[in-house]
C-alpha atoms as a PDB file:
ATOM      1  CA  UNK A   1       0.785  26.878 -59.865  1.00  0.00           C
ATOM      2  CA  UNK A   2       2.677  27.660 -56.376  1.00  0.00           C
ATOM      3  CA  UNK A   3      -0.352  28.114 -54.394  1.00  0.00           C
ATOM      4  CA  UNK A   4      -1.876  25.034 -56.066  1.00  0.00           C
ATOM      5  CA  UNK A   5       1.127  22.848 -55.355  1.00  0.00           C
ATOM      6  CA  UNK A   6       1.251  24.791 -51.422  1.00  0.00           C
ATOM      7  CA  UNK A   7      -2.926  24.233 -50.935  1.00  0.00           C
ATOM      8  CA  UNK A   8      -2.248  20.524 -52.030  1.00  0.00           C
ATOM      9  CA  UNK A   9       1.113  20.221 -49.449  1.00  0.00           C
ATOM     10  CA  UNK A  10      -1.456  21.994 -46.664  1.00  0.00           C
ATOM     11  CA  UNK A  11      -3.755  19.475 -47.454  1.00  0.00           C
ATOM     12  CA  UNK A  12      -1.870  16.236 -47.394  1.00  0.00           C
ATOM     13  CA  UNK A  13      -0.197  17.328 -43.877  1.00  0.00           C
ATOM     14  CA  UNK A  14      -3.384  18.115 -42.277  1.00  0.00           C
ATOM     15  CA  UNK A  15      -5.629  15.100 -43.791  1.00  0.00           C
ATOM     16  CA  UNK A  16      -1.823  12.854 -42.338  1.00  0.00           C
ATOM     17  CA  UNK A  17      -1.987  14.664 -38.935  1.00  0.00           C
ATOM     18  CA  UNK A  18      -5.530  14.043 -38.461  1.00  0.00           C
ATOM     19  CA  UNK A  19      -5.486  10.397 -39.570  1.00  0.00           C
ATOM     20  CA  UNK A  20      -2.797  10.094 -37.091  1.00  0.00           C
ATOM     21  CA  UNK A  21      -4.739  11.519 -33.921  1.00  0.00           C
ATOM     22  CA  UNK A  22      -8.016   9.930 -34.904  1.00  0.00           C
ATOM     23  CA  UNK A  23      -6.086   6.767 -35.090  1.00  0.00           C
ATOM     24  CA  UNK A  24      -4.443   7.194 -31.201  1.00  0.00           C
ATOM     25  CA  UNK A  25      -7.504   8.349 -30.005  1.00  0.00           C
ATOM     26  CA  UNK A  26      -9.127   5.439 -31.292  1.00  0.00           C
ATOM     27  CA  UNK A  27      -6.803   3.269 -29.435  1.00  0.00           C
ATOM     28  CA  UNK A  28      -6.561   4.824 -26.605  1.00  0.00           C
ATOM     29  CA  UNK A  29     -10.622   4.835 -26.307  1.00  0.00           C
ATOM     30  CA  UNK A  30     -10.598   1.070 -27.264  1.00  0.00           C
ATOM     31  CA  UNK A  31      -7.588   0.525 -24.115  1.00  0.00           C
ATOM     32  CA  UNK A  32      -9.780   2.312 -21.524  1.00  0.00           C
ATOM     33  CA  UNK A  33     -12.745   0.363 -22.650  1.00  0.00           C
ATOM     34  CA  UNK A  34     -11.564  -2.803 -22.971  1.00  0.00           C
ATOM     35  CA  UNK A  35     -11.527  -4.589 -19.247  1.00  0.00           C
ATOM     36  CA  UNK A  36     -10.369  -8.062 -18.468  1.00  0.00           C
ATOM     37  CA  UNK A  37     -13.206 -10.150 -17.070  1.00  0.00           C
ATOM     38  CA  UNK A  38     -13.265 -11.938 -14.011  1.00  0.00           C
ATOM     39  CA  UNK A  39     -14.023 -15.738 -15.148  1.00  0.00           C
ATOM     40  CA  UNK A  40     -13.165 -17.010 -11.713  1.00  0.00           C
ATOM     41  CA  UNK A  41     -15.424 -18.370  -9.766  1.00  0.00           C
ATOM     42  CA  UNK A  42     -15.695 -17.415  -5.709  1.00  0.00           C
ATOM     43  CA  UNK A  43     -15.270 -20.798  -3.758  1.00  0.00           C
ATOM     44  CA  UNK A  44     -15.847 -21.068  -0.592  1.00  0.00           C
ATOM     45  CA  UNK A  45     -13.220 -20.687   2.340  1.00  0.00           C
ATOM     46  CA  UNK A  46     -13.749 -23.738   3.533  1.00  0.00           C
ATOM     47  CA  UNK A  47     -13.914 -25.799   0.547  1.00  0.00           C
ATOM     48  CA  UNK A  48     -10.497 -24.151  -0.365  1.00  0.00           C
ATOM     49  CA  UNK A  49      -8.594 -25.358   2.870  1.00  0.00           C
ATOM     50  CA  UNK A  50      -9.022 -28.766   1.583  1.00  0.00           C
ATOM     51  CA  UNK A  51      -7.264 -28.095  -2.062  1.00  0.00           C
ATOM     52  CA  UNK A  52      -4.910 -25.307  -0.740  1.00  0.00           C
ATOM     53  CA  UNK A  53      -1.307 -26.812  -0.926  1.00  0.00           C
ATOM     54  CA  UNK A  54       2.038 -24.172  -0.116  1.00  0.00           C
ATOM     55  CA  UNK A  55       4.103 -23.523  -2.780  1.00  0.00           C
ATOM     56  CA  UNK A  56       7.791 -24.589  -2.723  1.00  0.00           C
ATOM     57  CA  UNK A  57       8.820 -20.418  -1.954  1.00  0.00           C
ATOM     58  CA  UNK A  58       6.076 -20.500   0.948  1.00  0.00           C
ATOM     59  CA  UNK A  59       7.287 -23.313   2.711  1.00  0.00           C
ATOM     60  CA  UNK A  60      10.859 -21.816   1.839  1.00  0.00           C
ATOM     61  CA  UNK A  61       9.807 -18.976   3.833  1.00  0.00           C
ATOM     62  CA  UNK A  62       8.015 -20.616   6.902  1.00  0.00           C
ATOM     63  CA  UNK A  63      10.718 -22.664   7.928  1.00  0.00           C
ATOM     64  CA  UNK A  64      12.989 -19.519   7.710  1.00  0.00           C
ATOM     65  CA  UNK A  65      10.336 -17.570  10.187  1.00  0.00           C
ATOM     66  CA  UNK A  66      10.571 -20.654  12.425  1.00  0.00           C
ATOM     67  CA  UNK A  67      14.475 -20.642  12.590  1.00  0.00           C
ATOM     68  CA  UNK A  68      14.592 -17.184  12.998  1.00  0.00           C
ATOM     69  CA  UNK A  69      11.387 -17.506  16.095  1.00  0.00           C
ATOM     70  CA  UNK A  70      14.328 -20.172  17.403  1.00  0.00           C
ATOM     71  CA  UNK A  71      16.909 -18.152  17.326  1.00  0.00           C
ATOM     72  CA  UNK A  72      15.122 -15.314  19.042  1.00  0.00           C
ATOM     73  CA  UNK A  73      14.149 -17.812  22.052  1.00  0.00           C
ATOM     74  CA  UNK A  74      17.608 -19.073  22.129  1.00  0.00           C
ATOM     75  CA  UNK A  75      19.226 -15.529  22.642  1.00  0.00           C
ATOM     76  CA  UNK A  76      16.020 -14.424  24.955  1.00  0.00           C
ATOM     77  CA  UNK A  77      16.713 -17.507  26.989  1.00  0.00           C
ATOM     78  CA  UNK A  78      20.714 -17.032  27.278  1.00  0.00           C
ATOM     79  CA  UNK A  79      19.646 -13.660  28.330  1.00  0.00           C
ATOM     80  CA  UNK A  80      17.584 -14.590  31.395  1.00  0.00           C
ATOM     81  CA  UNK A  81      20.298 -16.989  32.043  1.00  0.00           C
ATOM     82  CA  UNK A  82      23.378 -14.607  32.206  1.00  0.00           C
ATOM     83  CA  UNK A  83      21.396 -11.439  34.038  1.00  0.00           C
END
């Protein structure tokens, strides 16, 4: 009855360990297969510089490159002025 009860223990853990790497494998294979499409369409350049609009951070960001492209002339200028 020991061997019995230890063949049927062997069993179960081996039909639980492969049920549990058929199962990841499964998923995994289903991840790597699985792409996102591209449902975007390709405009043109041109028709795009019409609709194209700067977002709040971009224009954020602009106006800090021109300050900063002031500053630099200021301090190049006072430079040239001084030497």
């Amino acid at each position: 009855m020991k061997i019995n009860t230890l063949n049927t223990l062997e069993f179960v853990s081996f039909f639980c360990t492969s049920l549990a790497i058929s199962i990841v494998l499964v998923i995994v294979s289903a991840m790597a297969t699985a792409r996102a499409q591209n449902t975007r369409p390709l405009l043109n350049r041109s028709v795009l510089n019409g609709l194209y609009s700067p977002t709040a951070a971009e224009r954020f960001f602009e106006e800090g490159r021109r300050g900063m492209e002031r500053e630099i002339e200021i301090i190049t200028r006072s430079r040239t002025l001084f030497s």
